[in-house]
Protein backbone atom coordinates (compact mmCIF):
# COMPACT_ATOMS: atom_id res chain seq x y z
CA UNK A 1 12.67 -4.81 -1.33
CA UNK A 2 15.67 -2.99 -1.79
CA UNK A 3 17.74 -1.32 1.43
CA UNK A 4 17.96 2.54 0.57
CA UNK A 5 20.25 4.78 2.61
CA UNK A 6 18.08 7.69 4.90
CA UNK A 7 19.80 10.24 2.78
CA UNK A 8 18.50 8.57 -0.63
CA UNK A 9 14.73 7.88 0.65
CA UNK A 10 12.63 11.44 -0.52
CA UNK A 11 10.81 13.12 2.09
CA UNK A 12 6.97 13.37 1.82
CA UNK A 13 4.12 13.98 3.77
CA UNK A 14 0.73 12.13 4.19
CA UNK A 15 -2.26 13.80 6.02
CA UNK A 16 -5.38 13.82 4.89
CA UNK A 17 -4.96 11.58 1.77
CA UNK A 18 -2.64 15.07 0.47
CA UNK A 19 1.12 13.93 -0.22
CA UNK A 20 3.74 16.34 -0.80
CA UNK A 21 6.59 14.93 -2.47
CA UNK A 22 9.15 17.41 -1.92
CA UNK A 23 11.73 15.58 -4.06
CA UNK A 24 9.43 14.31 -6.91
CA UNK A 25 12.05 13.30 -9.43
CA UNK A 26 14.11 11.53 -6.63
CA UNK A 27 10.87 9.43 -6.34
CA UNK A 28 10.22 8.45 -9.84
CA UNK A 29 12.31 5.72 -10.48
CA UNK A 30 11.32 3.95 -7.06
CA UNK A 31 10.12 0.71 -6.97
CA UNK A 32 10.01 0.09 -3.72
CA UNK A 33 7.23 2.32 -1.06
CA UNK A 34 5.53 2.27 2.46
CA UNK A 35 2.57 4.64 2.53
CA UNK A 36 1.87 5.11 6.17
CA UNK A 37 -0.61 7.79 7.36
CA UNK A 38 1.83 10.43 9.73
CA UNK A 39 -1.44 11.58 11.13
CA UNK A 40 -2.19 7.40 12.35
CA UNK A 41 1.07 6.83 13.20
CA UNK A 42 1.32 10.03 15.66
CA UNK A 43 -2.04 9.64 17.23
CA UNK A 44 -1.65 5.72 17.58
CA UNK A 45 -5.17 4.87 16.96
CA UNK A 46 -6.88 2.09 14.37
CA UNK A 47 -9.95 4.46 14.49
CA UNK A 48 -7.93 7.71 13.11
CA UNK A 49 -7.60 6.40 9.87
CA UNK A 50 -10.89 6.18 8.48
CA UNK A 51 -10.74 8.81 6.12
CA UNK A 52 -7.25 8.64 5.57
CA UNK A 53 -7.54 7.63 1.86
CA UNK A 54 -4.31 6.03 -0.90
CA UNK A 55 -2.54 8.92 -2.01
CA UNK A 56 -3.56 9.71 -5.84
CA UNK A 57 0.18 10.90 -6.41
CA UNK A 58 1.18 7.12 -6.53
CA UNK A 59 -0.25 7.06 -9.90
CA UNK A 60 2.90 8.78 -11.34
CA UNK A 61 5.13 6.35 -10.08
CA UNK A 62 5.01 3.95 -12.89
CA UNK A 63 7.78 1.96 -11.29
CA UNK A 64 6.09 0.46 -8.28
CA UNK A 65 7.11 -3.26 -7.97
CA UNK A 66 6.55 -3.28 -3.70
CA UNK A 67 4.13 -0.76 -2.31
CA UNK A 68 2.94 -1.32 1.36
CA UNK A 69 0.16 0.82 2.50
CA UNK A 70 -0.35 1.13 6.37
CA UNK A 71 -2.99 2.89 8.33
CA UNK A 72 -4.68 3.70 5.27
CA UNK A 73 -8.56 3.69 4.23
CA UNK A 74 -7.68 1.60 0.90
CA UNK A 75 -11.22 1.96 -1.38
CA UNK A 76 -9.66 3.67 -3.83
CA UNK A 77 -6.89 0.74 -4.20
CA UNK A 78 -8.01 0.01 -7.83
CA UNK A 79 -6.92 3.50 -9.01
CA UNK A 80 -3.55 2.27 -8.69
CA UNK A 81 -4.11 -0.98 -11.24
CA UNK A 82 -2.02 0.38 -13.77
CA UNK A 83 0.93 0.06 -11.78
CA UNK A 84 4.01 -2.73 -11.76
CA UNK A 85 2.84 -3.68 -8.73
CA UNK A 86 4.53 -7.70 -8.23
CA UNK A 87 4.18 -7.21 -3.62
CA UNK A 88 1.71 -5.86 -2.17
CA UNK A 89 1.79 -5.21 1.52
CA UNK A 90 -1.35 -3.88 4.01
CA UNK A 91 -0.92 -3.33 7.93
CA UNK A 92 -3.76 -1.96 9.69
CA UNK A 93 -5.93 -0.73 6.64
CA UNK A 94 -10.18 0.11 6.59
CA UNK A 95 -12.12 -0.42 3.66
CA UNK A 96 -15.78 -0.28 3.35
CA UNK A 97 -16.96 -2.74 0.53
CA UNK A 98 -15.08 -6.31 1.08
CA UNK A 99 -15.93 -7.18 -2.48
CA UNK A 100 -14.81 -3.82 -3.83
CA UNK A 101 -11.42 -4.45 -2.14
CA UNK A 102 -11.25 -8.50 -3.85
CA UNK A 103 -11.78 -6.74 -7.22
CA UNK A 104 -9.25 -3.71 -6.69
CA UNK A 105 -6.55 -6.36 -5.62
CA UNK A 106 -7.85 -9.16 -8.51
CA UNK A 107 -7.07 -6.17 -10.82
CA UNK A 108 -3.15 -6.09 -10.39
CA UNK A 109 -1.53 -8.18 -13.67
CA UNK A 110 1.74 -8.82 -12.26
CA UNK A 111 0.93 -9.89 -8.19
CA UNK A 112 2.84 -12.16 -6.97
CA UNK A 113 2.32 -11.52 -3.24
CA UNK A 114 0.53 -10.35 -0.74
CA UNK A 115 1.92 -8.88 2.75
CA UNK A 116 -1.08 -8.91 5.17
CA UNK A 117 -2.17 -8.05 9.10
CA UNK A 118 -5.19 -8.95 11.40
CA UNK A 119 -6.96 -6.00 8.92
CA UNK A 120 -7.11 -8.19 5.95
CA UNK A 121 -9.12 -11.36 6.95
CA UNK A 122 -9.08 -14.83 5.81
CA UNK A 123 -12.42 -14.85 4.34
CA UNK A 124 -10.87 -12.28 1.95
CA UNK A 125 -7.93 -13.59 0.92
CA UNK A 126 -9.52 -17.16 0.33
CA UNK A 127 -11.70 -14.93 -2.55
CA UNK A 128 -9.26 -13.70 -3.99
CA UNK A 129 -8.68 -15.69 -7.39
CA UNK A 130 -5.13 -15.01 -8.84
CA UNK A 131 -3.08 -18.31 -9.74
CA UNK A 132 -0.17 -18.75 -7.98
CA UNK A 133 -0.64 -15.64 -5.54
CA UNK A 134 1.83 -16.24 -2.05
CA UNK A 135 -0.04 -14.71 1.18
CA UNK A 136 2.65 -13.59 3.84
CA UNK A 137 1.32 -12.97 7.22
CA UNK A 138 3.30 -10.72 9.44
CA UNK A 139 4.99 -7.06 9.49
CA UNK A 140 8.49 -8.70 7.88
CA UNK A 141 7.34 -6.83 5.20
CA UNK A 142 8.47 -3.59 6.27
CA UNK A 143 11.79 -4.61 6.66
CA UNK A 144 12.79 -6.04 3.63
């Protein structure tokens, strides 16, 4: 993942699954995003984030190579198949169907990895069935 400058990184919110880009055409041409809930990170608690869901605004950023998503409720991850996606990172994430989450992540063309915590457990990503797909354990992620 590329290093931006603070001054070139757009400013949004995330609460209650609502983002507000507040520098949307700064943000299109991104490939590179960490989605963490401001609500999780401020109260510091795994259980805050049930309802916390993927923003749907990610959608529009049809550039997305690297997109980590932390303290997020991540059932709607499939809505986001369309994307570039070629990394995929998740720290601290729910999800209520194990088999709906295999499917969601089965359904990006172009993965090549996979960035994972505690929150994504071996059983699932022994089912997941995409040849040549790298599993990365650890919070490196964030920082490249």
């Amino acid at each position: 993942m590329e290093k931006h400058e603070p001054d070139e990184i757009p400013i949004s919110d995330l609460t209650n699954s609502v983002m507000i880009i507040k520098d949307s055409n700064s943000m299109k041409d991104f490939e590179d995003l960490l989605f963490r809930s401001q609500y999780a990170a401020v109260v510091g608690e795994y259980a805050a984030i049930e309802n916390l869901l993927i923003p749907n605004d990610i959608v529009h950023l049809k550039k997305v190579k690297y997109l980590a998503l932390s303290y997020l409720d991540v059932d709607n991850l499939a809505d986001l198949n369309q994307l570039p996606i070629t990394h995929l990172g998740f720290e601290k994430i729910k999800y209520s169907d194990s088999n709906k989450l295999i499917a969601a992540i089965e359904g990006f063309k172009n993965l090549k990895e996979v960035f994972y915590d505690q929150s994504l457990p071996k059983n699932i990503r022994d089912s997941i069935r995409i040849p040549n797909l790298e599993f990365t354990e650890g919070e490196e992620w964030v920082s490249r």
